[in-house]
Protein backbone atom coordinates (compact mmCIF):
# COMPACT_ATOMS: atom_id res chain seq x y z
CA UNK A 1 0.00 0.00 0.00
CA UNK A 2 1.23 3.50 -1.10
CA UNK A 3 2.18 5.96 1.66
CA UNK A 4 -0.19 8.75 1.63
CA UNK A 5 -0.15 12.38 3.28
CA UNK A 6 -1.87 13.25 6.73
CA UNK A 7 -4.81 15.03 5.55
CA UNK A 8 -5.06 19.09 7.34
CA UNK A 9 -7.87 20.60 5.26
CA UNK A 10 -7.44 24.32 5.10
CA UNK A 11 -10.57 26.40 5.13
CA UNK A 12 -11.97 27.93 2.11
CA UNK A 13 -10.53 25.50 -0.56
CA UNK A 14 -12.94 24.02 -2.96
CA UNK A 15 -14.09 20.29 -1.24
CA UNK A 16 -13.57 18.33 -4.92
CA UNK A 17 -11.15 19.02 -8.02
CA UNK A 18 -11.18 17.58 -11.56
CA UNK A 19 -7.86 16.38 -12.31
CA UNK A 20 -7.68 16.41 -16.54
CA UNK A 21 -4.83 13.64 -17.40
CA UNK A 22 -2.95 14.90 -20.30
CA UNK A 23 -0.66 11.82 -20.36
CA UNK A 24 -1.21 9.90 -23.48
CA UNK A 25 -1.76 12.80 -25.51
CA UNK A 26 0.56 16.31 -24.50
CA UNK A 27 2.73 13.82 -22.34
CA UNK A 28 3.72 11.53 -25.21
CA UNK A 29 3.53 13.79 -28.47
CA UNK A 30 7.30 15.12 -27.87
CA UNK A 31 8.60 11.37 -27.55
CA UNK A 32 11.52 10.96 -30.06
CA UNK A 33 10.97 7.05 -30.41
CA UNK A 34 7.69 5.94 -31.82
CA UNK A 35 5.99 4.37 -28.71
CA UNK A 36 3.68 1.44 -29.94
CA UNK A 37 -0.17 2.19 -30.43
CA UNK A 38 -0.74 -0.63 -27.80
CA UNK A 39 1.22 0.58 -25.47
CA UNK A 40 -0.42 3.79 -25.52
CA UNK A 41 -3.85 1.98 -25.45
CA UNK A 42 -2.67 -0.06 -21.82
CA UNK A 43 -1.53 3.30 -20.54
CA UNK A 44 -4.75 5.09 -21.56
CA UNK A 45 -6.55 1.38 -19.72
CA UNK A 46 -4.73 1.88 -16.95
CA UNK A 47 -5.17 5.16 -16.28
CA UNK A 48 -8.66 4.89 -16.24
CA UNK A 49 -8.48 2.08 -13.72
CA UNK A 50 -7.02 4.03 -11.49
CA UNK A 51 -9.82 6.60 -11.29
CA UNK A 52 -8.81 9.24 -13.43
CA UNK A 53 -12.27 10.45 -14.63
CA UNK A 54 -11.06 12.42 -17.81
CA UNK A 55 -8.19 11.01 -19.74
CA UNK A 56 -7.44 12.91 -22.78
CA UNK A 57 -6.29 9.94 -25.64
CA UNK A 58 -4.75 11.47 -28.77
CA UNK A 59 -4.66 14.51 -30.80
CA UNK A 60 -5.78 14.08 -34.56
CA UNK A 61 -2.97 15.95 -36.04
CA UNK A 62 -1.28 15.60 -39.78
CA UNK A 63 1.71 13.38 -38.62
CA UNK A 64 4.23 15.88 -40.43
CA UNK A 65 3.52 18.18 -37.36
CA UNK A 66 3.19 15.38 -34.72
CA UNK A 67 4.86 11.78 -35.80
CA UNK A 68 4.38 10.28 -32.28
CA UNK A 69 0.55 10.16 -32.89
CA UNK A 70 -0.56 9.47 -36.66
CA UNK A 71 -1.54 6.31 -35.33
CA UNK A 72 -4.74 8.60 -33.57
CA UNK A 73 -7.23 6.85 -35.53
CA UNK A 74 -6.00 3.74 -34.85
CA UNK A 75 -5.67 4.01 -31.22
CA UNK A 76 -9.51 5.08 -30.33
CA UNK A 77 -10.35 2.22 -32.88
CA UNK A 78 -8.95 -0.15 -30.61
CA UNK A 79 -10.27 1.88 -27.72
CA UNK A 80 -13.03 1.68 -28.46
CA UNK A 81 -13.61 -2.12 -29.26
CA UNK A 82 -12.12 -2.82 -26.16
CA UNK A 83 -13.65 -0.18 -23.84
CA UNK A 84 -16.82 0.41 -25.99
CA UNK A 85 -18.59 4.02 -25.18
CA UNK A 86 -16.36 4.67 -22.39
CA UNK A 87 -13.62 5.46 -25.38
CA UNK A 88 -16.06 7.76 -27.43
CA UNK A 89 -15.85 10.03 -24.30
CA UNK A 90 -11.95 10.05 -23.97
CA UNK A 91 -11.33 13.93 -25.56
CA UNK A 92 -9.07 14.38 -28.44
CA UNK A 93 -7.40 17.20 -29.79
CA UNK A 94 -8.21 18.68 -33.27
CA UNK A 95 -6.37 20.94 -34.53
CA UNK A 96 -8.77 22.10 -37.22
CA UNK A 97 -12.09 20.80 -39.51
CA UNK A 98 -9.69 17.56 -41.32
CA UNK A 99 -9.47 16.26 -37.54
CA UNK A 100 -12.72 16.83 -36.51
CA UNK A 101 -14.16 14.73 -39.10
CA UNK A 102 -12.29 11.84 -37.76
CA UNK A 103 -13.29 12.54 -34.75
CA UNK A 104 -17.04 12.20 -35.52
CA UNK A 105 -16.30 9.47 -37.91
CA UNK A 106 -15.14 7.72 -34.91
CA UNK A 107 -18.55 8.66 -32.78
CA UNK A 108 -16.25 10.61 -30.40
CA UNK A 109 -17.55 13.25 -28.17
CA UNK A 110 -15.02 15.43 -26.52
CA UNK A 111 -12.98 17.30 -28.71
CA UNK A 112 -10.47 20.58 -27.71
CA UNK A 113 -8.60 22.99 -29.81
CA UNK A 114 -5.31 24.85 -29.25
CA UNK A 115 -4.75 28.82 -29.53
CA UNK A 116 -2.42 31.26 -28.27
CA UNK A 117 -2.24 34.23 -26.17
CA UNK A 118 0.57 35.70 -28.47
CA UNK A 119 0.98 36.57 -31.90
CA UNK A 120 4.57 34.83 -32.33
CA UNK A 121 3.43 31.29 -31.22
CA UNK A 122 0.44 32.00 -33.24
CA UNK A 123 2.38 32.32 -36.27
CA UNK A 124 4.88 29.76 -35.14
CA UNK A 125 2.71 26.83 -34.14
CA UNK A 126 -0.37 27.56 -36.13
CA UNK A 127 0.54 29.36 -39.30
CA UNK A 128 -1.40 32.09 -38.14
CA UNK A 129 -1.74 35.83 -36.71
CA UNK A 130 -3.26 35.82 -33.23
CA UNK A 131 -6.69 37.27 -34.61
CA UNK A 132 -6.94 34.90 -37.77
CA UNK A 133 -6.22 31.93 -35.61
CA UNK A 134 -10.20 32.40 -34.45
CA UNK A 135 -11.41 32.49 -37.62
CA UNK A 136 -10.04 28.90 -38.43
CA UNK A 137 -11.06 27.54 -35.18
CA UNK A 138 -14.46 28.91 -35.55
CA UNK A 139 -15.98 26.59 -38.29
CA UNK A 140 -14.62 23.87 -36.05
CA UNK A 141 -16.15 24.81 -32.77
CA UNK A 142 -19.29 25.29 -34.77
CA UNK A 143 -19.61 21.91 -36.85
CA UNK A 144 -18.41 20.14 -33.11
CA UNK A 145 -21.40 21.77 -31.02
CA UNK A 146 -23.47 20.73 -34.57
CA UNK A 147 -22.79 17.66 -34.19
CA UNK A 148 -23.68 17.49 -30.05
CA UNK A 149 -19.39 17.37 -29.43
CA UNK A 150 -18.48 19.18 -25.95
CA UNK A 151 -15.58 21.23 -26.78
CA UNK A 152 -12.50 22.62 -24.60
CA UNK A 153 -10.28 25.65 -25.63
CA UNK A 154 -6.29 25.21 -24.82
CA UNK A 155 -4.71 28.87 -24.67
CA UNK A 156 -0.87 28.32 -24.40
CA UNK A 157 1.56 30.82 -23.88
CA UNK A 158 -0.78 32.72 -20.78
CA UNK A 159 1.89 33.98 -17.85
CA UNK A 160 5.12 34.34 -20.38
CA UNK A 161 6.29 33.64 -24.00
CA UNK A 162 10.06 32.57 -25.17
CA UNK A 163 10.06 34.96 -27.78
CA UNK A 164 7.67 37.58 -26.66
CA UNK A 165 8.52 37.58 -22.81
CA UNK A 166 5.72 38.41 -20.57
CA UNK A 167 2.12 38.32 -21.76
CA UNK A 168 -0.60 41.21 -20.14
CA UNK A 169 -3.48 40.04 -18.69
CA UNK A 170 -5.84 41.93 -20.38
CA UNK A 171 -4.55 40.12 -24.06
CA UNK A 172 -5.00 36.34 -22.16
CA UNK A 173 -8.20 37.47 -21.45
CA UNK A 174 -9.50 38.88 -24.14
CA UNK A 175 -7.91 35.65 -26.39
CA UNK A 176 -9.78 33.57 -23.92
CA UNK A 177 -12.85 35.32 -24.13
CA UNK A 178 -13.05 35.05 -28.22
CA UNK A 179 -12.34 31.42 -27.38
CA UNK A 180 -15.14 31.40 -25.47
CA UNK A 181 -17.32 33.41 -27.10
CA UNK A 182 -17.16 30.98 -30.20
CA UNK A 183 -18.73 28.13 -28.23
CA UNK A 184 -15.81 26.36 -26.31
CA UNK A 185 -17.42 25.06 -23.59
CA UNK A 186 -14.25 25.06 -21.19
CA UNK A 187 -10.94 27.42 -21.20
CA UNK A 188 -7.49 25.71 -20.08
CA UNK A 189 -4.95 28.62 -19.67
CA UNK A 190 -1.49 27.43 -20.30
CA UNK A 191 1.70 27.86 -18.19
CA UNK A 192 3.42 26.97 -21.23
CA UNK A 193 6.88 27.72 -20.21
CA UNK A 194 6.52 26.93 -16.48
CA UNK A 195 7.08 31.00 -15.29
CA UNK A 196 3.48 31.57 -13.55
CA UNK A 197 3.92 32.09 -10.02
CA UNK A 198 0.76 32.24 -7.76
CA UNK A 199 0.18 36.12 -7.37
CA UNK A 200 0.00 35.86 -11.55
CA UNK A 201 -2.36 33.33 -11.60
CA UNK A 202 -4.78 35.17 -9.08
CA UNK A 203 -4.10 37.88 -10.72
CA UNK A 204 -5.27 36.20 -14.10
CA UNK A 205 -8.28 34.62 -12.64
CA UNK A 206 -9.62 37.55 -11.12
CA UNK A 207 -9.23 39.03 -14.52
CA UNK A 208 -11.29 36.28 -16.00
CA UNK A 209 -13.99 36.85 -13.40
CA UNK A 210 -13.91 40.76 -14.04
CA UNK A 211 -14.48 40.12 -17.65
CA UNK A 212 -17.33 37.81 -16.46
CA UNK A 213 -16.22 34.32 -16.81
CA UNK A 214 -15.95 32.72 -13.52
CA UNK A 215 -13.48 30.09 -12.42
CA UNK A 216 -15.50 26.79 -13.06
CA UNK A 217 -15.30 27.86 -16.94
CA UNK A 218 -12.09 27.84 -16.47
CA UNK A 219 -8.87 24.90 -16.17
CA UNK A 220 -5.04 25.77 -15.02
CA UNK A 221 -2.40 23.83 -16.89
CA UNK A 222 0.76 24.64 -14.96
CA UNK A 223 4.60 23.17 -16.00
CA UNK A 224 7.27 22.53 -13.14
CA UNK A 225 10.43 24.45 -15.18
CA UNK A 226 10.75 26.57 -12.41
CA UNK A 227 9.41 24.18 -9.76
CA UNK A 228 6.25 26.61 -8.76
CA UNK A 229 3.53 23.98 -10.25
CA UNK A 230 1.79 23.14 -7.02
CA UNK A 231 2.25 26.55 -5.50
CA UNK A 232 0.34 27.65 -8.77
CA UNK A 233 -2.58 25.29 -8.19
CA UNK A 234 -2.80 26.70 -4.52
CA UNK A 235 -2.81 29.98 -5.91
CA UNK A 236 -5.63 28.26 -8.21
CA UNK A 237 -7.88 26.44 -5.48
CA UNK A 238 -7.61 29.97 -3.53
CA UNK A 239 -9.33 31.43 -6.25
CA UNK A 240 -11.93 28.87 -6.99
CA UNK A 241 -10.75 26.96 -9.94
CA UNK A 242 -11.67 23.29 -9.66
CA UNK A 243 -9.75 21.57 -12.78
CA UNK A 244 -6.53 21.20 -13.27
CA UNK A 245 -4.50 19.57 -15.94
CA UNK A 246 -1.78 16.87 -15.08
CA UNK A 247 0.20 14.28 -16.77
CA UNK A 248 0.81 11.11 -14.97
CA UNK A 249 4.44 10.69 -14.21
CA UNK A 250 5.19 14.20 -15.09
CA UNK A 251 5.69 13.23 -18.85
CA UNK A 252 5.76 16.00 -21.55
CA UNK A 253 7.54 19.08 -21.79
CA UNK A 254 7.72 22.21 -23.56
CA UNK A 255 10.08 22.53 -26.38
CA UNK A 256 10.79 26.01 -26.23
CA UNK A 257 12.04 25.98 -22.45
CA UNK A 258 15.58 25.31 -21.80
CA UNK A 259 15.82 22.61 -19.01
CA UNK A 260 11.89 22.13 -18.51
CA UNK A 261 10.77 19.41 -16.54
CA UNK A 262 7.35 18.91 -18.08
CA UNK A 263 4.07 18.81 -16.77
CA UNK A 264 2.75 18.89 -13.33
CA UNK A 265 3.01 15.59 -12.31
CA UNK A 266 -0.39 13.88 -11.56
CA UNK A 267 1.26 11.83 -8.82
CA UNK A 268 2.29 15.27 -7.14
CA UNK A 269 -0.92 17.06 -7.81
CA UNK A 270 -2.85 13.93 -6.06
CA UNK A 271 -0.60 14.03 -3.01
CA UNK A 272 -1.03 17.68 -2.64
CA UNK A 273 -5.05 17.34 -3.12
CA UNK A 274 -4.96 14.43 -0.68
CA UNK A 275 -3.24 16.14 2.48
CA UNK A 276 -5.39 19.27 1.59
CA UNK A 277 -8.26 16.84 2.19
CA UNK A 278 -9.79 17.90 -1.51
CA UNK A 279 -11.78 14.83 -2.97
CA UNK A 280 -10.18 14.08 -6.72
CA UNK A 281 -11.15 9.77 -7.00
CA UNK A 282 -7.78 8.65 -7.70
CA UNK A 283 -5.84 5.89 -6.89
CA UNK A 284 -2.82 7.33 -6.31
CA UNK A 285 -0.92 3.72 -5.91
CA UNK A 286 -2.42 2.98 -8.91
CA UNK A 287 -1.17 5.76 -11.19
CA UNK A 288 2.06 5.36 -9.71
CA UNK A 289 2.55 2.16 -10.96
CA UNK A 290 1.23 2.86 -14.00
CA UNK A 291 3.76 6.02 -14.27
CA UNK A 292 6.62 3.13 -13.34
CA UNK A 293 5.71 1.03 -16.02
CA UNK A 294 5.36 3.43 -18.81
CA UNK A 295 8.83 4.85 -17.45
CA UNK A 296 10.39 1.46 -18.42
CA UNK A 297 8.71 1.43 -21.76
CA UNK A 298 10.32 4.70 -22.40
CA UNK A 299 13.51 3.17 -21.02
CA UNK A 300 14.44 6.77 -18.51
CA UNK A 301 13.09 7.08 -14.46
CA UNK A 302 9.87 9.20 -14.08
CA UNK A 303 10.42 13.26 -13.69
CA UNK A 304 7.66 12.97 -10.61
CA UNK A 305 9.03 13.45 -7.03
CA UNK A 306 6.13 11.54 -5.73
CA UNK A 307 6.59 8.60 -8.22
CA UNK A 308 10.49 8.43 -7.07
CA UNK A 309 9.43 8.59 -3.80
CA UNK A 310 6.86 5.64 -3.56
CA UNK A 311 7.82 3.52 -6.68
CA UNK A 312 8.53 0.28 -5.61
CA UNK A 313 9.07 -1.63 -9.08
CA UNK A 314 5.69 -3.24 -9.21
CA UNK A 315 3.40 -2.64 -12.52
């Protein structure tokens, strides 16, 4: 049995978070070596066994821009003959109309899209200035409510930019609010490069709210480059947000941050929850042994301080 933390609840935290696993799909797209579409299918099972109540599978991107996953289609295929509706509600990432058709051509029913904060990744990532990026998107969003799709808007790039430095508030917000605005049903703001630190993020929720989206439209996707990820979810529960994205054993990183050290960790984020007392449903023995065994498919020790901490070898 996994160690867990003595639980001291402290007064005026949300009582129950939504942890968002990013694993299989922003966790594994930066992967070098092709890792087999089965093994990404018993990571995406296992995940799910251990109570992890969103689990976001693949991204249906042209492999030129993402190798690691042109096998998308083929993944939620499998998925879903061996997990049956339960796959149709794993979310996907499309990154414009091409994907969303395979999306619905697959019966899925959670779908997100990715935009920036800035005009440079804009144009970098997406081809795009930071206002025409919404006019692609928007067709999307449109034909995905059409169809009866929940959709979820990824902003990257919202507390600092490699190339641009630091973002205002005021542009995150109003780039979230056209997000919004076009029919995305939930808004996860990005600590892309890891530099939030927690006065930022209150300072960019209370923004939000001022603008008149409150925090349970809204999802915090922190990176630990600088080590402030669970300081920035404190920051986060403070001000009311109740979903937060995480990638089991920490995997995934940012490409455009020297020495990042990926995403939060789910491991960490459950341990924090857990000694605040917050309810979240995971298993956090389970994920850690999941987050052991996909580190020795990937052949490299786990990034998480919890998972080194409590790994004992087992899968």
């Amino acid at each position: 049995m996994s160690a867990l933390p003595m639980v001291v609840p402290e007064p005026g935290l949300p009582e129950r978070v939504t942890i968002y696993e990013v694993g299989p799909r922003d966790g594994l797209q930066n992967e070098k070596a092709v890792v087999p579409t089965e093994v990404k299918a018993e990571f995406v099972r296992r995940l799910l066994a251990a109570g992890l109540p969103i689990v976001e599978a693949t991204s249906f991107v042209h492999p030129r821009w993402v190798p690691q996953l042109a096998d998308a289609a083929d993944l939620m295929t499998g998925l879903t003959a061996d997990l049956g509706d339960a796959a149709r509600q794993l979310p996907v990432l499309v990154p414009n109309q091409r994907g969303l058709d395979r999306a619905v051509e697959l019966g899925l029913r959670h779908v997100a899209v990715f935009a920036s904060a800035t005009e440079t990744f804009a144009s970098k990532n997406l081809n795009r200035t930071l206002d025409s990026q919404f006019e692609m998107f928007a067709p999307t969003i449109a034909a995905a409510r059409e169809a009866g799709m929940d959709v979820r808007g990824y902003l990257s790039m919202c507390f600092g930019d490699p190339w641009e430095g630091a973002v205002p508030v005021d542009q995150v917000v109003a780039a979230g609010r056209r997000l919004l605005d076009l029919g995305v049903g939930q808004l996860s703001l990005g600590d892309t490069i890891g530099v939030a630190t927690a006065g930022h993020v209150r300072a960019l929720v209370r923004a939000f709210a001022d603008a008149g989206v409150p925090p349970d439209r809204l999802a915090l996707h922190f990176h630990d480059t600088y080590g402030q990820a669970l300081t920035n979810v404190h920051a986060g529960l403070q001000s009311g947000v109740t979903t937060y994205d995480a990638s089991a054993g920490g995997l995934g990183g940012c490409p455009y941050a020297k020495s990042a050290t990926g995403n939060l960790a789910t491991e960490d984020l459950v341990w924090f929850l857990t000694g605040l007392g917050i309810e979240h449903g995971v298993d956090l023995g389970a994920v850690v042994a999941t987050s052991t065994w996909m580190a020795g498919e990937l052949g490299r020790p786990s990034p998480s301080a919890v998972v080194r901490a409590l790994a004992t070898g087992d899968d």
